[in-house]
PDB file of N, CA and C in Angstrom:
ATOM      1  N   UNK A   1      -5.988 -28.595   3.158  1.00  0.00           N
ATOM      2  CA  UNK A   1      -5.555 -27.209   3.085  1.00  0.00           C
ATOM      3  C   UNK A   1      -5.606 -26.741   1.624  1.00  0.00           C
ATOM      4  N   UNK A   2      -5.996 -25.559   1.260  1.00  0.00           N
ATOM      5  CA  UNK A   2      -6.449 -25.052   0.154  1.00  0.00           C
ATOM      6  C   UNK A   2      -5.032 -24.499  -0.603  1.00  0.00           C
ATOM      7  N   UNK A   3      -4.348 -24.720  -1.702  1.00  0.00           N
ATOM      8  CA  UNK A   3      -3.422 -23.741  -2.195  1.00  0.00           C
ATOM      9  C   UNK A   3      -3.585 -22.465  -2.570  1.00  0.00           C
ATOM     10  N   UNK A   4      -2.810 -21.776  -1.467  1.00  0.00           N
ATOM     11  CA  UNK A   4      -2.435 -20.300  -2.118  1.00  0.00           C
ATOM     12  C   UNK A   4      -2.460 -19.582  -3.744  1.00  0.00           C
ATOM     13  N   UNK A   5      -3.229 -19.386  -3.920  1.00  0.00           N
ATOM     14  CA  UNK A   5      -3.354 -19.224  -5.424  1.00  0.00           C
ATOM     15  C   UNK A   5      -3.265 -17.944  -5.736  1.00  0.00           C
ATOM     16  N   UNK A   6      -3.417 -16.878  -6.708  1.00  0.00           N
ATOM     17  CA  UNK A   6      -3.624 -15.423  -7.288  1.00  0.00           C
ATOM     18  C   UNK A   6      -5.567 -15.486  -7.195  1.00  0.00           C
ATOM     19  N   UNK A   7      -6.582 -16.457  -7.007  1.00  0.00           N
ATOM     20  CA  UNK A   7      -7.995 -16.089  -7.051  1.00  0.00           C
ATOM     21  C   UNK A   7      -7.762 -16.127  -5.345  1.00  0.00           C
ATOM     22  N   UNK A   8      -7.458 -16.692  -4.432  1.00  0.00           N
ATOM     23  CA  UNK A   8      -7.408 -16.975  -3.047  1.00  0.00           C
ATOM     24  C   UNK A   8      -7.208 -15.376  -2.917  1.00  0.00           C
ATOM     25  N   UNK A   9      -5.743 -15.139  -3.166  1.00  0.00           N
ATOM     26  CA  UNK A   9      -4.929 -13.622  -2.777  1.00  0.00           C
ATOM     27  C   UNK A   9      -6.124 -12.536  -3.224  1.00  0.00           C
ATOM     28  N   UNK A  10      -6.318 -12.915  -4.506  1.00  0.00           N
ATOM     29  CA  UNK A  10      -7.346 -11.762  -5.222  1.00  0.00           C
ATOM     30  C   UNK A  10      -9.062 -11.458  -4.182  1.00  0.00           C
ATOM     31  N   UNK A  11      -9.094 -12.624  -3.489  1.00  0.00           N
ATOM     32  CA  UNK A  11     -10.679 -12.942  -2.622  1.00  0.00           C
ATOM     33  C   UNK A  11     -10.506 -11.897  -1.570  1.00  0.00           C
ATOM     34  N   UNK A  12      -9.313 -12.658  -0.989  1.00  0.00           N
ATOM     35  CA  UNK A  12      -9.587 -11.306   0.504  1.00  0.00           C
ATOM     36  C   UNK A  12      -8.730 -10.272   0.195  1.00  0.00           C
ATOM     37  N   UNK A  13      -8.169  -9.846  -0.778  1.00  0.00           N
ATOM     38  CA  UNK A  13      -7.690  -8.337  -0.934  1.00  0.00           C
ATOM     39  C   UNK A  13      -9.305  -8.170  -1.550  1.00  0.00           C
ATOM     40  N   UNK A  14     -10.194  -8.394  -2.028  1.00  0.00           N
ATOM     41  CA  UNK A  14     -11.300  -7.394  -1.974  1.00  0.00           C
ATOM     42  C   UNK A  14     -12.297  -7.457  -1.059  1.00  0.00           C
ATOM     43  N   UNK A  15     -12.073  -8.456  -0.615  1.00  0.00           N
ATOM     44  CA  UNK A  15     -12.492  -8.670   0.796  1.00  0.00           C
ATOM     45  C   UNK A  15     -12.444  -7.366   2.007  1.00  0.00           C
ATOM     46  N   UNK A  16     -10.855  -7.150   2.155  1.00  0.00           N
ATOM     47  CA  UNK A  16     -10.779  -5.972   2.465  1.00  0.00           C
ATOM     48  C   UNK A  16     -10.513  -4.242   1.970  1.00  0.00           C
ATOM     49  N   UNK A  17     -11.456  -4.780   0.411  1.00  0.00           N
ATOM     50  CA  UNK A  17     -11.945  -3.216   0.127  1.00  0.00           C
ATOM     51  C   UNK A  17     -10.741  -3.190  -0.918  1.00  0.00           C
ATOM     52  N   UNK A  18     -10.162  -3.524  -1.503  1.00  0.00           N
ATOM     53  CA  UNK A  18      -9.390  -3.325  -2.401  1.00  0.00           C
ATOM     54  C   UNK A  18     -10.544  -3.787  -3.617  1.00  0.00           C
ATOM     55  N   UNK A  19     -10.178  -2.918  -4.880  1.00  0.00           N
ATOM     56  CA  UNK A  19     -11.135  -2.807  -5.914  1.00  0.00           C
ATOM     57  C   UNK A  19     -10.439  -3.984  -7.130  1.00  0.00           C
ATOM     58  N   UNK A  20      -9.273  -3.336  -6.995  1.00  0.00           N
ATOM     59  CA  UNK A  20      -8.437  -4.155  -8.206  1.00  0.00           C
ATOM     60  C   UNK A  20      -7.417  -5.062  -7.781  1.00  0.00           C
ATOM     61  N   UNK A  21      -7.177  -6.432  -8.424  1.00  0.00           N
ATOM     62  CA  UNK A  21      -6.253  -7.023  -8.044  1.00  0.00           C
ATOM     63  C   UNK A  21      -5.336  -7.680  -9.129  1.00  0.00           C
ATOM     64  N   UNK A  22      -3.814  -7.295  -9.417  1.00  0.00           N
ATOM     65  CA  UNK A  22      -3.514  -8.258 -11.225  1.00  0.00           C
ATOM     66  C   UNK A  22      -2.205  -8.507 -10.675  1.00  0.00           C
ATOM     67  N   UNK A  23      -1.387  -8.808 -11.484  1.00  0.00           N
ATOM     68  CA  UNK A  23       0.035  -9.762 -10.962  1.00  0.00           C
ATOM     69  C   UNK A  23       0.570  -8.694 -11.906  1.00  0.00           C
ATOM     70  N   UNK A  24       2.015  -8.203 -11.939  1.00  0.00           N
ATOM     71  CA  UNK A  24       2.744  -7.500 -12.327  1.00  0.00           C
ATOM     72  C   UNK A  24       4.294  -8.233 -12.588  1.00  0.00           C
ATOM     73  N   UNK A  25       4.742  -8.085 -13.393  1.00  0.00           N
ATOM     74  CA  UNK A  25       5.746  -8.531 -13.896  1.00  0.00           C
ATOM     75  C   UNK A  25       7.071  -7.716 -14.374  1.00  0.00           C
ATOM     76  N   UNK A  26       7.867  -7.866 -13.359  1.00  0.00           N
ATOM     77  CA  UNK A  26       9.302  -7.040 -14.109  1.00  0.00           C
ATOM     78  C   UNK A  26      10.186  -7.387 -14.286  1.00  0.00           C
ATOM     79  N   UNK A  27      11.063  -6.904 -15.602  1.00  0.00           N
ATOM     80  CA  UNK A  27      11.854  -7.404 -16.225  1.00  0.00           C
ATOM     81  C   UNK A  27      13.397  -7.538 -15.657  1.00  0.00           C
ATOM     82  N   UNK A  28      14.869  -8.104 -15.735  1.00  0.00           N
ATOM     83  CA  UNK A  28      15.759  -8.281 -14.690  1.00  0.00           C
ATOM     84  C   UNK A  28      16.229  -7.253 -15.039  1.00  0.00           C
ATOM     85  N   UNK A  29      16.912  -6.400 -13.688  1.00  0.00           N
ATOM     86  CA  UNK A  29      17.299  -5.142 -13.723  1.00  0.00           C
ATOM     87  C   UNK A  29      16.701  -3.997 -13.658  1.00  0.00           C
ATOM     88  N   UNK A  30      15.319  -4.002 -13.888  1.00  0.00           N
ATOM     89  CA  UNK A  30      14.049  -2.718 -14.002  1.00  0.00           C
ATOM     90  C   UNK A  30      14.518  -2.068 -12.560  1.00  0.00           C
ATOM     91  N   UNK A  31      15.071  -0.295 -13.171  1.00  0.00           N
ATOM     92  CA  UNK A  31      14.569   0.511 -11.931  1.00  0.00           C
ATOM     93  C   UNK A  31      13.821   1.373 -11.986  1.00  0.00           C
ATOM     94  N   UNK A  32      12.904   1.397 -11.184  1.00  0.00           N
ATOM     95  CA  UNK A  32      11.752   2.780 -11.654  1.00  0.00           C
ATOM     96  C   UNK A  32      12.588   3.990 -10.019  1.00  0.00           C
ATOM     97  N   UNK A  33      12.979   5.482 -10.805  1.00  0.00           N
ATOM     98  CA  UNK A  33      13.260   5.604  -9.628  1.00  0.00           C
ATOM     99  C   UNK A  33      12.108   6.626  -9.261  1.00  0.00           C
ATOM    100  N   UNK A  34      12.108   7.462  -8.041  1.00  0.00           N
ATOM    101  CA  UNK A  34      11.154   7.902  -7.452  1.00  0.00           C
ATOM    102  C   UNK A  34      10.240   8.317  -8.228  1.00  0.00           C
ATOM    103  N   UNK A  35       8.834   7.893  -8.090  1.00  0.00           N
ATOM    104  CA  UNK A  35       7.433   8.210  -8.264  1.00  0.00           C
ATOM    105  C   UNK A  35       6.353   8.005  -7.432  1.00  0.00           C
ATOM    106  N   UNK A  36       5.038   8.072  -7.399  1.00  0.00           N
ATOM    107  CA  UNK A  36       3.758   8.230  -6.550  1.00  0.00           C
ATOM    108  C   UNK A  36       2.955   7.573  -7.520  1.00  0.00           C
ATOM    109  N   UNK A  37       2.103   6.615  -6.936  1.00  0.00           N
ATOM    110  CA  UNK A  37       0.452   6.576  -7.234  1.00  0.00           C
ATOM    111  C   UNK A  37      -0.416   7.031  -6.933  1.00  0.00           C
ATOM    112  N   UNK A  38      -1.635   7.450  -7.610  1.00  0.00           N
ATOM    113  CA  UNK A  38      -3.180   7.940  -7.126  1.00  0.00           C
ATOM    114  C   UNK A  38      -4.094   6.688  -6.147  1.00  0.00           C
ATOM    115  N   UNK A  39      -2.958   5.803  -6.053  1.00  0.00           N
ATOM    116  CA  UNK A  39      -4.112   4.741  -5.242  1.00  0.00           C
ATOM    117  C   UNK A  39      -3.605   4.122  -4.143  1.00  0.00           C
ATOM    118  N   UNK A  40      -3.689   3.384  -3.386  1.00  0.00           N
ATOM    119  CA  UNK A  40      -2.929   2.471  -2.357  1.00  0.00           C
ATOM    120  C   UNK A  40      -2.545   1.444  -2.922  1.00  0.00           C
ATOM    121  N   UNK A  41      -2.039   0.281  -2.494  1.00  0.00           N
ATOM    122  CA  UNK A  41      -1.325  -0.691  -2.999  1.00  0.00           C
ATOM    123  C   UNK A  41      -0.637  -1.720  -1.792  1.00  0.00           C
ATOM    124  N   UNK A  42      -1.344  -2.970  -1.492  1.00  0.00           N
ATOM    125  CA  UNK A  42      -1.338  -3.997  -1.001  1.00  0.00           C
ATOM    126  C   UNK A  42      -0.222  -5.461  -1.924  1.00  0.00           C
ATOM    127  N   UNK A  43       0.586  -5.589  -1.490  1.00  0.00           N
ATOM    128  CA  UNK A  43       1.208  -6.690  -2.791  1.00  0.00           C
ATOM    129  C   UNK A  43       1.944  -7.578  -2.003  1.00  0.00           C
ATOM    130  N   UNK A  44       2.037  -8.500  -2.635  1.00  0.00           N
ATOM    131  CA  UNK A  44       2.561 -10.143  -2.262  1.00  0.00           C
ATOM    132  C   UNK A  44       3.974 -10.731  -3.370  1.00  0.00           C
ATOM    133  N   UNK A  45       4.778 -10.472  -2.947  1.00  0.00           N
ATOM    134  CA  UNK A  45       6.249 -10.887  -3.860  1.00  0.00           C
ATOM    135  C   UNK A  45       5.926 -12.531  -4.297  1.00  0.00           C
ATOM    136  N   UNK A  46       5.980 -12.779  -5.223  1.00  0.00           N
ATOM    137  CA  UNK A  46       5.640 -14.204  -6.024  1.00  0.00           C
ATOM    138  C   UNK A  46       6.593 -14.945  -6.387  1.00  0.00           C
ATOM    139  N   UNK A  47       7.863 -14.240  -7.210  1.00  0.00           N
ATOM    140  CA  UNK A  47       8.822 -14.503  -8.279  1.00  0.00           C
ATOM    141  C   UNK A  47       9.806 -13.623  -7.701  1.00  0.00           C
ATOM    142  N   UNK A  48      11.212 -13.728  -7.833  1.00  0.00           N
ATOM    143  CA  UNK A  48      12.147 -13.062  -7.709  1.00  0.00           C
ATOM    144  C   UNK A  48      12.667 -12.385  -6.763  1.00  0.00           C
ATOM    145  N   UNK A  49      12.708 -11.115  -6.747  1.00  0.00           N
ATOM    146  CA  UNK A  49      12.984 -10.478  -5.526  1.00  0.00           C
ATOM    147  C   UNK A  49      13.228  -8.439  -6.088  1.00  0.00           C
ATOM    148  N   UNK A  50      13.034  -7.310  -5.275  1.00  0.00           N
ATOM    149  CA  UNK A  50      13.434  -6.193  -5.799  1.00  0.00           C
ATOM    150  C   UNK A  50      13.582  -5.460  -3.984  1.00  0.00           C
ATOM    151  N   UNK A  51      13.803  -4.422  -4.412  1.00  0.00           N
ATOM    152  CA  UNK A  51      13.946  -3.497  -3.125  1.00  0.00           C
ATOM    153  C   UNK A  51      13.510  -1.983  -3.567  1.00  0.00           C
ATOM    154  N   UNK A  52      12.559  -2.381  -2.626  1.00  0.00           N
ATOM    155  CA  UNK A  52      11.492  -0.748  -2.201  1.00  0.00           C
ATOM    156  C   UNK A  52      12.282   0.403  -1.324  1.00  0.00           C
ATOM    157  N   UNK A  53      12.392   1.801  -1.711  1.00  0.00           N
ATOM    158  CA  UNK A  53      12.578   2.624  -1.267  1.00  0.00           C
ATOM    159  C   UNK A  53      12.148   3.241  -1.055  1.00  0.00           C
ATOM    160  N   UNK A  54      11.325   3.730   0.352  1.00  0.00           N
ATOM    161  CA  UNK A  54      10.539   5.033   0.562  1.00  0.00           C
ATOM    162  C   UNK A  54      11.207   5.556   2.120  1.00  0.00           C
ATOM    163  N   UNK A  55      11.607   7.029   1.871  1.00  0.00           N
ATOM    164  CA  UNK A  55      12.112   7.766   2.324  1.00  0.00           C
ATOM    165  C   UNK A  55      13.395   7.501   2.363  1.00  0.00           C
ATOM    166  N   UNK A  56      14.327   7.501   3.505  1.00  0.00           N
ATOM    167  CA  UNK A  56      15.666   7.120   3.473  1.00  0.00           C
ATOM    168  C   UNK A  56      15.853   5.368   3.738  1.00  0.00           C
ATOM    169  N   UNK A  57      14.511   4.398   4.039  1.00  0.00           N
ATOM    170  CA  UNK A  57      14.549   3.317   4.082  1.00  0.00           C
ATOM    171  C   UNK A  57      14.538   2.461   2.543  1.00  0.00           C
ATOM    172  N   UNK A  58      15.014   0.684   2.779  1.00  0.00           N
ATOM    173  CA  UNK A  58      15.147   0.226   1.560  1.00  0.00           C
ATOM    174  C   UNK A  58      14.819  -1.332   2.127  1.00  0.00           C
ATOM    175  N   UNK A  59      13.674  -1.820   1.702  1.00  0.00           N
ATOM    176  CA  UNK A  59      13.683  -3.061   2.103  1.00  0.00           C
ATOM    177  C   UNK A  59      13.969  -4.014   0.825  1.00  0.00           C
ATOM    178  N   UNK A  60      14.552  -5.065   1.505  1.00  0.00           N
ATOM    179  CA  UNK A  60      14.905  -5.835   0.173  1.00  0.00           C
ATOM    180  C   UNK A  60      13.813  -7.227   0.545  1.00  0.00           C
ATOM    181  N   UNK A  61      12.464  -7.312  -0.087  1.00  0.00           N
ATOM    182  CA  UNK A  61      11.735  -8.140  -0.647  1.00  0.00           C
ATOM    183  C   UNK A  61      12.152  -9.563  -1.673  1.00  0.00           C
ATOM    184  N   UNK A  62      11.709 -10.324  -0.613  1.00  0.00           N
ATOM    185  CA  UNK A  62      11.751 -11.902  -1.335  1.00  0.00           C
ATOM    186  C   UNK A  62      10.437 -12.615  -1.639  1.00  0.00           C
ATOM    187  N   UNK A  63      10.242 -13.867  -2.425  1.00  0.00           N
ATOM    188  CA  UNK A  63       8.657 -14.125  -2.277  1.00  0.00           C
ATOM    189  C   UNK A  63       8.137 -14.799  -0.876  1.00  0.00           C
ATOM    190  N   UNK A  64       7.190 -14.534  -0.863  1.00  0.00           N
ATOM    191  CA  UNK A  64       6.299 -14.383   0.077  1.00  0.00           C
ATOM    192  C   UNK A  64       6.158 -13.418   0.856  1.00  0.00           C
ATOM    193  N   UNK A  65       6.899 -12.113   0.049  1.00  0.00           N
ATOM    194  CA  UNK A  65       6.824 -11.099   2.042  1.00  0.00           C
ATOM    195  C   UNK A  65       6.016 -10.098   0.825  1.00  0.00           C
ATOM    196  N   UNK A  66       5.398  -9.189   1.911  1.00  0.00           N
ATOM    197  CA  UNK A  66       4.434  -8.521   1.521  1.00  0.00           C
ATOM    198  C   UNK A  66       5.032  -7.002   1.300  1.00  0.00           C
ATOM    199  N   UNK A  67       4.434  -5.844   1.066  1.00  0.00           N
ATOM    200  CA  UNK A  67       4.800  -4.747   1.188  1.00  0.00           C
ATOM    201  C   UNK A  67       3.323  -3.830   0.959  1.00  0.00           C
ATOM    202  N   UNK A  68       3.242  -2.563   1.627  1.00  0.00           N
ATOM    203  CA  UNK A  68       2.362  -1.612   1.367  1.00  0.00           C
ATOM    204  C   UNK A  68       2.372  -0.375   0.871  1.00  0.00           C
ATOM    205  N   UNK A  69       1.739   0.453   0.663  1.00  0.00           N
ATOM    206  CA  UNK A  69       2.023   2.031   0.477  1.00  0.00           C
ATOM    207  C   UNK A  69       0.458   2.631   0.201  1.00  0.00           C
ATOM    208  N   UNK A  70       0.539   3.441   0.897  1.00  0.00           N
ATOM    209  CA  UNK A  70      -0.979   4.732   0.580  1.00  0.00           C
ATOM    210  C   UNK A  70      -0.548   5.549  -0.232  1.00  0.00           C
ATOM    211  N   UNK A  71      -1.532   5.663  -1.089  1.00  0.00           N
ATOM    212  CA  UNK A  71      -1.567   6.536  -2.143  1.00  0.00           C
ATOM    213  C   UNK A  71      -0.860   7.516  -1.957  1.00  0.00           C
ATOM    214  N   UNK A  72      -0.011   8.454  -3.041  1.00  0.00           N
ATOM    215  CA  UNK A  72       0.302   9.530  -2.648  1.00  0.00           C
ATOM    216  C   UNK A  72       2.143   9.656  -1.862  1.00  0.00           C
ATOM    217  N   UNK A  73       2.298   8.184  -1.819  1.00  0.00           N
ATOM    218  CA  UNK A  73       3.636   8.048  -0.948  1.00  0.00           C
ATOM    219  C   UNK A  73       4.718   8.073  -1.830  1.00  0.00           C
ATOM    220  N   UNK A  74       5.778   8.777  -2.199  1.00  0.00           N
ATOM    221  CA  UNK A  74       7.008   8.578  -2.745  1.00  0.00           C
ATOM    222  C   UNK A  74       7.828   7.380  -2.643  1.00  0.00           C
ATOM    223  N   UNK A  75       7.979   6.900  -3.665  1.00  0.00           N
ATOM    224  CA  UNK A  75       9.033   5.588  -3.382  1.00  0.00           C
ATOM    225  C   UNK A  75       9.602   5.156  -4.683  1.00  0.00           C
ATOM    226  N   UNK A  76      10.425   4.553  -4.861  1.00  0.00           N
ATOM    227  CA  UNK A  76      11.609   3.771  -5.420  1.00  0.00           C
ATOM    228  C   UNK A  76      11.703   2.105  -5.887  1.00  0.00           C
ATOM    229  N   UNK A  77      11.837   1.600  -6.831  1.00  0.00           N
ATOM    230  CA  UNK A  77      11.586   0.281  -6.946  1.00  0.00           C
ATOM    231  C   UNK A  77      12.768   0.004  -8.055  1.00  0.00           C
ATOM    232  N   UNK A  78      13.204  -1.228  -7.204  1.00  0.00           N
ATOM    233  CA  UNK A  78      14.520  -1.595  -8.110  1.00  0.00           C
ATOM    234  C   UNK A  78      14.271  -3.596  -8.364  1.00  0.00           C
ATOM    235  N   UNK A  79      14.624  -4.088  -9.518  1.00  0.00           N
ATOM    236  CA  UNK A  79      14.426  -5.145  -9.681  1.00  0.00           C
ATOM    237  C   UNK A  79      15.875  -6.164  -9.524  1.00  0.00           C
ATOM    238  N   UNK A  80      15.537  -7.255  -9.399  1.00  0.00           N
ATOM    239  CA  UNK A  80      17.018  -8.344  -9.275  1.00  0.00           C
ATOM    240  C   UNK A  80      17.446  -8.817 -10.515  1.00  0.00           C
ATOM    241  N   UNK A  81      18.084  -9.855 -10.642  1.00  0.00           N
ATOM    242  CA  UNK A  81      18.846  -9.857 -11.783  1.00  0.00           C
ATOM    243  C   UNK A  81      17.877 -11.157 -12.506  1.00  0.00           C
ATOM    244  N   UNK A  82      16.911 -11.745 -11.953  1.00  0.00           N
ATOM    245  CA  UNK A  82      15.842 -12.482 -12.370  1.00  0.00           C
ATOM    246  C   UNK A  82      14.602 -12.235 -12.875  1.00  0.00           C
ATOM    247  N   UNK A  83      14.688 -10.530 -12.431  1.00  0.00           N
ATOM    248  CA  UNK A  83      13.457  -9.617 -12.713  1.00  0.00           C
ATOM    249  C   UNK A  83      12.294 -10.203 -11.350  1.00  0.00           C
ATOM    250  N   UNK A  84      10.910  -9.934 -11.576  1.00  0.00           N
ATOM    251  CA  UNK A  84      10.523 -10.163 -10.093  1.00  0.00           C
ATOM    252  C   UNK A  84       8.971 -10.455 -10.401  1.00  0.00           C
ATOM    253  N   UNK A  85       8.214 -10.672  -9.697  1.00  0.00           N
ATOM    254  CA  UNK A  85       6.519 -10.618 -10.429  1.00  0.00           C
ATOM    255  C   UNK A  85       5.917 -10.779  -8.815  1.00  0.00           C
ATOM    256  N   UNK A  86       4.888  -9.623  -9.109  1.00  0.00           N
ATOM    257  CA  UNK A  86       4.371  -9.762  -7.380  1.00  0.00           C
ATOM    258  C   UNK A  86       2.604  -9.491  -7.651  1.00  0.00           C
ATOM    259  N   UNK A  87       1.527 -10.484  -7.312  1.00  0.00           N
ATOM    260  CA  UNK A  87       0.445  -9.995  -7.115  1.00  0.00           C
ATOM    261  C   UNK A  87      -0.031  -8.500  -6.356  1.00  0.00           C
ATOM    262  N   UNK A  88      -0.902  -8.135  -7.128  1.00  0.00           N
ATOM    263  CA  UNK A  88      -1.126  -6.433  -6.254  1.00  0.00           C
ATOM    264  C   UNK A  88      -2.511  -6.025  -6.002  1.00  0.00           C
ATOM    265  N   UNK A  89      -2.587  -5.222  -5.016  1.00  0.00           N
ATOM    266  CA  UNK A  89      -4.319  -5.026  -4.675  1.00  0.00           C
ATOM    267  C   UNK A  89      -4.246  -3.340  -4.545  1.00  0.00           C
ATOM    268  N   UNK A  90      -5.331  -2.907  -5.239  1.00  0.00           N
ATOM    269  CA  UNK A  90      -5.279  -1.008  -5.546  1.00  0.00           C
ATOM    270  C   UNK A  90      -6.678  -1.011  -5.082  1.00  0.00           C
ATOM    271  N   UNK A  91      -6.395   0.288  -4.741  1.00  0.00           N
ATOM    272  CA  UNK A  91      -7.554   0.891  -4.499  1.00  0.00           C
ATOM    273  C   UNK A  91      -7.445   2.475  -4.228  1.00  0.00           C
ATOM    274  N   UNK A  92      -8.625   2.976  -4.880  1.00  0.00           N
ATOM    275  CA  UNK A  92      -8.807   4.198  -5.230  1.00  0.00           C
ATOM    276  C   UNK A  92      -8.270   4.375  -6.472  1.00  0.00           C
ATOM    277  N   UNK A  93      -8.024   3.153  -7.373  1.00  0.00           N
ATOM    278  CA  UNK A  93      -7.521   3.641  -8.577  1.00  0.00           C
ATOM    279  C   UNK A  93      -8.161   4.170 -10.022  1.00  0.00           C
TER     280      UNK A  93
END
C-alpha cells in the first residue's frame, strides 16, 4: 500500500481538474472572519484542527476530513489552539 503523501493528494486533485495544489499553514488562534474566493477549493485537514463557517452552519474539522467550497461562497475560518495546516486544490484561480 502506497503512503498518503501531499504528491499522491496533489495527483488526483488534478486529476480531477484542479489546477493548483499547496499546503497552507495557520497559525494557533487565526480567525479570518467572513470572506470569498475567485476560485473553488477542495482541501484535506493534515495538522490540527479549525471550524468552517458558511451560512448559519459550522463544522468543526479534524485531520483527515475534507471540506469544499465553490468559488464565490461566503465563509468563515477559525483556527485551534495548535494552529492547523491543510493541503488544498483551486481552481479557477
Amino acid at each position: 500500500m502506497t503512503a498518503f503523501t501531499f504528491d499522491t493528494y496533489a495527483a488526483a486533485a488534478r486529476a480531477r481538474g484542479y489546477e493548483q495544489v499547496l499546503e497552507r499553514e495557520w497559525a494557533p488562534g487565526t480567525v479570518l472572519d467572513e470572506h470569498t474566493h475567485p476560485f473553488a477549493a477542495a482541501a484535506l485537514v493534515v495538522r490540527g484542527e479549525m471550524w468552517l463557517t458558511v451560512g448559519d452552519q459550522t463544522r468543526h474539522l479534524r485531520p483527515g476530513q475534507t471540506f469544499e467550497l465553490d468559488a464565490g461562497i461566503p465563509h468563515a475560518e477559525r483556527y485551534g489552539d495548535e494552529g492547523a495546516a491543510y493541503w488544498v486544490a483551486r481552481r479557477g484561480a
